[in-house]
Protein backbone atom coordinates (compact mmCIF):
# COMPACT_ATOMS: atom_id res chain seq x y z
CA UNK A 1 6.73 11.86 -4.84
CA UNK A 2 3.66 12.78 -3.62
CA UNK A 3 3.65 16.60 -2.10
CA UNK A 4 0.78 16.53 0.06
CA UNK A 5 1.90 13.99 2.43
CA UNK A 6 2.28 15.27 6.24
CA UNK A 7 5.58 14.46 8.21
CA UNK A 8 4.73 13.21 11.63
CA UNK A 9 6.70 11.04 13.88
CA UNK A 10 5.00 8.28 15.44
CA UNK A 11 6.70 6.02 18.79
CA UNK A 12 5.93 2.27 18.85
CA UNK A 13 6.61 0.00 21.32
CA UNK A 14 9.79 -2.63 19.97
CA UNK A 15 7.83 -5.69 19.12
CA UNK A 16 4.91 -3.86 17.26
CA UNK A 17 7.79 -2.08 15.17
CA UNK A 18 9.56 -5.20 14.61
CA UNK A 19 5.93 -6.67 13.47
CA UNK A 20 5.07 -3.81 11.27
CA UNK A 21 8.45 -4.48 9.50
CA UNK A 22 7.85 -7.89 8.87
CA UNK A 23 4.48 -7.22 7.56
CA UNK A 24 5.45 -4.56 5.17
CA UNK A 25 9.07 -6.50 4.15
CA UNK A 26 6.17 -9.73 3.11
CA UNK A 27 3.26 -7.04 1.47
CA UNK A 28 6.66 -5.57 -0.59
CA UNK A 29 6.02 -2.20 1.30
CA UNK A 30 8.35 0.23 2.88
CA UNK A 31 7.38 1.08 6.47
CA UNK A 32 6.30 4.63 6.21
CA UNK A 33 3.60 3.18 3.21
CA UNK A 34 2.63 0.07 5.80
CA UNK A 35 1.70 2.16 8.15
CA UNK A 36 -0.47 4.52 5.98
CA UNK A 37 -2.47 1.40 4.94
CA UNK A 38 -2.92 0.64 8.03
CA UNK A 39 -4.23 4.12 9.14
CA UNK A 40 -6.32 4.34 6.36
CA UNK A 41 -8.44 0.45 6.50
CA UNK A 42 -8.61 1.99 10.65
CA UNK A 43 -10.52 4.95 9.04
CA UNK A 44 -12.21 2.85 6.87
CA UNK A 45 -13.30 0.38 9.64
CA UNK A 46 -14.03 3.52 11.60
CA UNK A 47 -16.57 5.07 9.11
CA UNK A 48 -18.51 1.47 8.13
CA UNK A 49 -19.11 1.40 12.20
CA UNK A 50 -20.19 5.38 12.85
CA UNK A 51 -20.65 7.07 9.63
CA UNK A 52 -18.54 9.07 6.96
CA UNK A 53 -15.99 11.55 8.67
CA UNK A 54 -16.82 14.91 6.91
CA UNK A 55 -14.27 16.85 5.94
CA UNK A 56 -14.25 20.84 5.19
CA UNK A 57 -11.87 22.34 3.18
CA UNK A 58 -10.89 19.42 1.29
């Protein structure tokens, strides 16, 4: 298991989470690995539209 992963807790309304776990139950994907795909084609999105997010330090 990856040991640079960040613990955060995240509150979603009932039907999104019940979505999300659908979603991730059809891509073969636990929930916690759905939503970092998500996140991560957001930030992808994000950066085609306004440029690359620079980051220091990493």
């Amino acid at each position: 298991m990856a040991t640079n992963k960040v613990a955060l807790q995240v509150r979603l309304d009932e039907k999104v989470h019940a979505k999300l776990r659908i979603v991730a139950e059809e891509e073969v994907r636990s929930l916690n690995s759905q939503i970092e795909y998500f996140v991560i084609k957001g930030i992808q999105k994000y950066e085609q539209e306004n440029g690359l997010i620079e980051l220091k330090n990493f």
